[in-house]
C-alpha atoms as a PDB file:
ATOM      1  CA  UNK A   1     146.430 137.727 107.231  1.00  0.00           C
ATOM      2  CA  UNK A   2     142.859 137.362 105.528  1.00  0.00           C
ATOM      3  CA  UNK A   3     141.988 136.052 109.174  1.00  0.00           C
ATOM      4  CA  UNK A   4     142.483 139.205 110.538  1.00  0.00           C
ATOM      5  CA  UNK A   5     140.638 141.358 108.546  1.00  0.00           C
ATOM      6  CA  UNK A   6     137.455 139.031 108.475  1.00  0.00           C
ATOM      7  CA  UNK A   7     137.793 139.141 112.199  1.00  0.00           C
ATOM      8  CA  UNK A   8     137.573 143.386 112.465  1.00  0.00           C
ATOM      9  CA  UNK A   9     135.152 142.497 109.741  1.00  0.00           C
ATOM     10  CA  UNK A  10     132.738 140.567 111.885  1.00  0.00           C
ATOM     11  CA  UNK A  11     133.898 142.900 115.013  1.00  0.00           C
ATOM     12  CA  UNK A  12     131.997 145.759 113.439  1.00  0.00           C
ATOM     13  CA  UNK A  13     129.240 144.424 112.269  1.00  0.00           C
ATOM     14  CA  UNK A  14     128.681 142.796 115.803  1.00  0.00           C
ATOM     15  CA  UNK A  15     129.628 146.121 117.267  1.00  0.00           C
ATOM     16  CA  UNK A  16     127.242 148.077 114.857  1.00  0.00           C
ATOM     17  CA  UNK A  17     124.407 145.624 115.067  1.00  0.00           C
ATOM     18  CA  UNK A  18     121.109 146.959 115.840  1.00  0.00           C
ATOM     19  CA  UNK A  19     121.821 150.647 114.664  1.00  0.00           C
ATOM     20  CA  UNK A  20     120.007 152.723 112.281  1.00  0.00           C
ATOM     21  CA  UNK A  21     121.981 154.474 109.731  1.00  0.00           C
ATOM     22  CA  UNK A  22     120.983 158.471 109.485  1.00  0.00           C
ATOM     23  CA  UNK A  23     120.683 159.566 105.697  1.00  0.00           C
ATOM     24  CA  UNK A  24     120.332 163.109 104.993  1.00  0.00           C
ATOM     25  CA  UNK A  25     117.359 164.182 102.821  1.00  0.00           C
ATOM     26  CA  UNK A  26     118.292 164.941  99.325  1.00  0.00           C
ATOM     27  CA  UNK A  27     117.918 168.590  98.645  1.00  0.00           C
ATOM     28  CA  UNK A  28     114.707 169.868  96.728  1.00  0.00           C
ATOM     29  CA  UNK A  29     115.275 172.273  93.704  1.00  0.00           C
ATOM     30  CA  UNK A  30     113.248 174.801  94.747  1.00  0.00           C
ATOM     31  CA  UNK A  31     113.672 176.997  91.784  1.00  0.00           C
ATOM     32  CA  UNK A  32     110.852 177.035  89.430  1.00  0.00           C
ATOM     33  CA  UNK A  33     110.476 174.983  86.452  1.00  0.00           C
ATOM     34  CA  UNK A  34     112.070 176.173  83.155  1.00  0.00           C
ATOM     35  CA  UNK A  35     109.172 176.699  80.312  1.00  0.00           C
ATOM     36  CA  UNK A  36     110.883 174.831  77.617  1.00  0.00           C
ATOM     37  CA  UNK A  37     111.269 171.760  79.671  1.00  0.00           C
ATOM     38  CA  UNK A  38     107.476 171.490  80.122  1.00  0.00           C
ATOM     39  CA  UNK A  39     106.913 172.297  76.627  1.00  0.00           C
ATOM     40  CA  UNK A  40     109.184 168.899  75.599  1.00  0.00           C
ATOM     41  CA  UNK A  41     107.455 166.718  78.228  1.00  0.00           C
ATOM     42  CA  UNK A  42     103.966 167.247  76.263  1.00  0.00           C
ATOM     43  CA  UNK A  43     105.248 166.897  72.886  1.00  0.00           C
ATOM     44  CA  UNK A  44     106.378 163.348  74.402  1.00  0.00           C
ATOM     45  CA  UNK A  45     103.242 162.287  75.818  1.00  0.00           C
ATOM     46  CA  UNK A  46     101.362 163.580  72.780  1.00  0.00           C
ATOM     47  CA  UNK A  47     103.469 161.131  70.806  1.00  0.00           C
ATOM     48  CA  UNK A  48     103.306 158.681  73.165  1.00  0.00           C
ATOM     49  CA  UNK A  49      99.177 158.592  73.761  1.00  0.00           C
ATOM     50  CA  UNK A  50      98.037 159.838  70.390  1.00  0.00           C
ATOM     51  CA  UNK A  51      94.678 158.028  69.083  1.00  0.00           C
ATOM     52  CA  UNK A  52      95.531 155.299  66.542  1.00  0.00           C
ATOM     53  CA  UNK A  53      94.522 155.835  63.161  1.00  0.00           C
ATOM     54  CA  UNK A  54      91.092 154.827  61.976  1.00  0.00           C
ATOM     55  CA  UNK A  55      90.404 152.305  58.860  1.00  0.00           C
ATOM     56  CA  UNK A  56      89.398 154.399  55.411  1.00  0.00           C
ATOM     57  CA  UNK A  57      86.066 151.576  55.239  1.00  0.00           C
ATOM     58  CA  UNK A  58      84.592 150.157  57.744  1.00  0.00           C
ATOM     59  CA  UNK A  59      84.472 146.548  57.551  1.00  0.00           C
ATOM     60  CA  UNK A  60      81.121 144.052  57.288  1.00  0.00           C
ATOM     61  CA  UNK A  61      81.265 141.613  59.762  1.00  0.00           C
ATOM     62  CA  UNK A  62      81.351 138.124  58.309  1.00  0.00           C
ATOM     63  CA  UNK A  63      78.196 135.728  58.242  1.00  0.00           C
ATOM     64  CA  UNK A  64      78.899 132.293  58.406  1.00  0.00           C
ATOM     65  CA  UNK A  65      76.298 129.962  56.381  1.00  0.00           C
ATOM     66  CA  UNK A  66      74.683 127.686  58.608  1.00  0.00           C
ATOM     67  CA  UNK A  67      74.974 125.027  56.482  1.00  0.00           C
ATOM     68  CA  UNK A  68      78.942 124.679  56.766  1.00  0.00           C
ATOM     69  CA  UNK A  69      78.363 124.284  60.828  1.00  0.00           C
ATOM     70  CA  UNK A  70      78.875 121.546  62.534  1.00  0.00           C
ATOM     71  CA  UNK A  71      76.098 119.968  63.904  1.00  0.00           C
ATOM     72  CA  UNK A  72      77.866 116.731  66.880  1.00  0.00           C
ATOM     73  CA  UNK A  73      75.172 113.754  66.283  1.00  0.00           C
ATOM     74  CA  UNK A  74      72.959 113.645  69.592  1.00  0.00           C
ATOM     75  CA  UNK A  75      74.823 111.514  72.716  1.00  0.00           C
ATOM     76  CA  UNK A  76      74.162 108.410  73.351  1.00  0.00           C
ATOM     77  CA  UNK A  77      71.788 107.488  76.378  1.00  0.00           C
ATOM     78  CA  UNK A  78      72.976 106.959  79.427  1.00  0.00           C
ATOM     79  CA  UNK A  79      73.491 103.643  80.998  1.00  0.00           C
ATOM     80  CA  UNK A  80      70.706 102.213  83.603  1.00  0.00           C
ATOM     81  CA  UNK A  81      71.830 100.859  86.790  1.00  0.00           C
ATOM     82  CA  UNK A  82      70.678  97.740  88.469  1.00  0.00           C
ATOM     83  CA  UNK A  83      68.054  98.806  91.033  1.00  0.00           C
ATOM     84  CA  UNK A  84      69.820  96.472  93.562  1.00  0.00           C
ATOM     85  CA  UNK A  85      72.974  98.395  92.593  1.00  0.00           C
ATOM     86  CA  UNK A  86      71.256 101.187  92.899  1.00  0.00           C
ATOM     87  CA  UNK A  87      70.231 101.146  96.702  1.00  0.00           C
ATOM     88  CA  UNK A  88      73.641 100.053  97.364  1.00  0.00           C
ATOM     89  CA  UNK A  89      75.355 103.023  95.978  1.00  0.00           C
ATOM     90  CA  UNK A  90      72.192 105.255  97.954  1.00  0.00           C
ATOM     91  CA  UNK A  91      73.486 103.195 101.218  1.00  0.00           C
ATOM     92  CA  UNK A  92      76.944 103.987 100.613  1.00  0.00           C
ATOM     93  CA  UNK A  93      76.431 107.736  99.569  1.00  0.00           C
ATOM     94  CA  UNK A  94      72.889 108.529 101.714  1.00  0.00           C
ATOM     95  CA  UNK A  95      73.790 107.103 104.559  1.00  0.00           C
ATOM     96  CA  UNK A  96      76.804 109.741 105.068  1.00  0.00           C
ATOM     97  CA  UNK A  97      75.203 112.383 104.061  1.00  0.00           C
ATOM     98  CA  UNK A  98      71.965 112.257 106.560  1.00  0.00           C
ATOM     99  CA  UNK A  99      74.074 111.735 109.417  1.00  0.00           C
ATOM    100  CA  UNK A 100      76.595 114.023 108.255  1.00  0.00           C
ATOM    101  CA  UNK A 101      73.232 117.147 107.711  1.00  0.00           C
ATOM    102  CA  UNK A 102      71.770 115.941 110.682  1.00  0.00           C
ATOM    103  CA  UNK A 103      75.092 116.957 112.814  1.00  0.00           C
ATOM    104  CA  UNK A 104      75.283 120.208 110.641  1.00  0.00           C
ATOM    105  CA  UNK A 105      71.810 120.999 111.677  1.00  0.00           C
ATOM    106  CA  UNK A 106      72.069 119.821 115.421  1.00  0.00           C
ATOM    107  CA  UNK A 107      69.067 117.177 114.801  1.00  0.00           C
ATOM    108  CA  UNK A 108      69.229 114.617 117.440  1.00  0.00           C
ATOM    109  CA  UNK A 109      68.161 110.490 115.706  1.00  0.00           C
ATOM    110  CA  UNK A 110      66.481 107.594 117.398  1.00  0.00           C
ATOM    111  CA  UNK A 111      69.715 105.135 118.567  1.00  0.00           C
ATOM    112  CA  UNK A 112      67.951 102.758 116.343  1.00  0.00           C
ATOM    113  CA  UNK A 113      67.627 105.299 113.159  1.00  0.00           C
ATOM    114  CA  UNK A 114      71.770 106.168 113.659  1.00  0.00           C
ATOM    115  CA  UNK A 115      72.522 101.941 113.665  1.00  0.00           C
ATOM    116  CA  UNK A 116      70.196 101.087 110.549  1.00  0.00           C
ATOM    117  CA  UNK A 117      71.976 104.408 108.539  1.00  0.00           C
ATOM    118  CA  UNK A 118      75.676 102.708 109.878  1.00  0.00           C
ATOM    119  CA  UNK A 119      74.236  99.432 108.847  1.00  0.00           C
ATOM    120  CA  UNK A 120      73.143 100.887 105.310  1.00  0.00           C
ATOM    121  CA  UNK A 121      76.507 102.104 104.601  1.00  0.00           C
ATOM    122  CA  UNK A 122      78.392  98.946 105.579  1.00  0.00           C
ATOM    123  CA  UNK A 123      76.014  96.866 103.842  1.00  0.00           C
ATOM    124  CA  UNK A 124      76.505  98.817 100.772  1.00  0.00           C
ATOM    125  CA  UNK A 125      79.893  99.020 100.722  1.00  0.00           C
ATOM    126  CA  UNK A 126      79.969  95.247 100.673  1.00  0.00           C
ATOM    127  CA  UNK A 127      77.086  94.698  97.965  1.00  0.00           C
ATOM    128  CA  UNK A 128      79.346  96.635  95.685  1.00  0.00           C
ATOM    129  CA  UNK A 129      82.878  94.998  96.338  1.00  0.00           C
ATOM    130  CA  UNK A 130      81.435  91.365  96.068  1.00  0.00           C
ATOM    131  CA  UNK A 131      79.723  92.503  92.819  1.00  0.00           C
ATOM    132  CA  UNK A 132      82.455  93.970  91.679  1.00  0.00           C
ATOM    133  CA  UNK A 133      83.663  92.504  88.313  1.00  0.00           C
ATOM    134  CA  UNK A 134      86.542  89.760  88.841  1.00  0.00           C
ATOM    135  CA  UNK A 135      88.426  90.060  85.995  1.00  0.00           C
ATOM    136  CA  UNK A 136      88.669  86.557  85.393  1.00  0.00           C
ATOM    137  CA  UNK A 137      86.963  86.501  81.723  1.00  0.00           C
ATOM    138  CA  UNK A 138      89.939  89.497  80.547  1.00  0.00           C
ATOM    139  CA  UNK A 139      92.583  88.216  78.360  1.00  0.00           C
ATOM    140  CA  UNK A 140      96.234  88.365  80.153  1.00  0.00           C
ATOM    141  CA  UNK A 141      98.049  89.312  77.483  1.00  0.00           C
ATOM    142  CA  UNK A 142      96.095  91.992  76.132  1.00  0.00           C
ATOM    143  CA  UNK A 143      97.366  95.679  77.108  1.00  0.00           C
ATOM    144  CA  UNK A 144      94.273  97.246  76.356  1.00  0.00           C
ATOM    145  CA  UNK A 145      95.746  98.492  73.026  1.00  0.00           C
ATOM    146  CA  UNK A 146      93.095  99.158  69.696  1.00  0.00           C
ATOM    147  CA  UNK A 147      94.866  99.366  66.194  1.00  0.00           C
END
């Protein structure tokens, strides 16, 4: 039995499919508006948006004493690189970047120019993983945790 009825269910919505259902407009009150309902609307929005009440004395804004602020000790300087380490990370960085401005900009580099920038990078790259710290010299056990 519930067979049936789902399939004059699906029947009419396949039948129906595609058509626009026709709602009448709602009709206006065209009679004009009673004063006393008017008259209760701005009593509510009078309530509703009336200015809050101001403070009897104004209040002094508070001056902290400079001698209670914290003052953070300067930072320490920053670490210097190895100038060999240095040109290695300017070959790994530079290198991409020129040819990577000069194809932005449409500039057109000697054959020779293109392979020493290529050679820069590579040779940079390699500097800095063979100098890379081993590892060797860490303890095995220790999980890096400070008590």
């Amino acid at each position: 039995m519930q067979r049936d009825s789902d399939e004059d269910a699906w029947r009419a919505i396949v039948e129906n499919y595609g058509d626009r259902v026709e709602l009448d407009d709602d009709p206006v009150d065209q009679s004009p508006a009673q004063p006393g309902a008017d008259a209760g609307r701005e009593e509510r929005l009078e309530r509703l948006f009336r200015p809050l009440p101001q403070p009897a004395e104004a209040r002094e804004p508070v001056q902290e004493d400079p001698e209670d602020a914290f003052v953070p000790p300067p930072p320490p300087p920053l670490p210097t690189v190895a100038p060999d380490r240095m040109v290695a990370w300017g070959g790994l960085f530079g290198s991409p970047s020129v040819l990577l401005i000069c194809l932005i900009l449409g500039v057109h580099l000697p054959p020779w120019l293109g392979y020493l920038l290529v050679a820069a990078f590579i040779g940079g790259f390699v500097y800095l993983v063979v100098h890379m710290p081993r590892g060797e010299d860490v303890d095995p056990w220790d999980d890096g945790a400070r008590l």
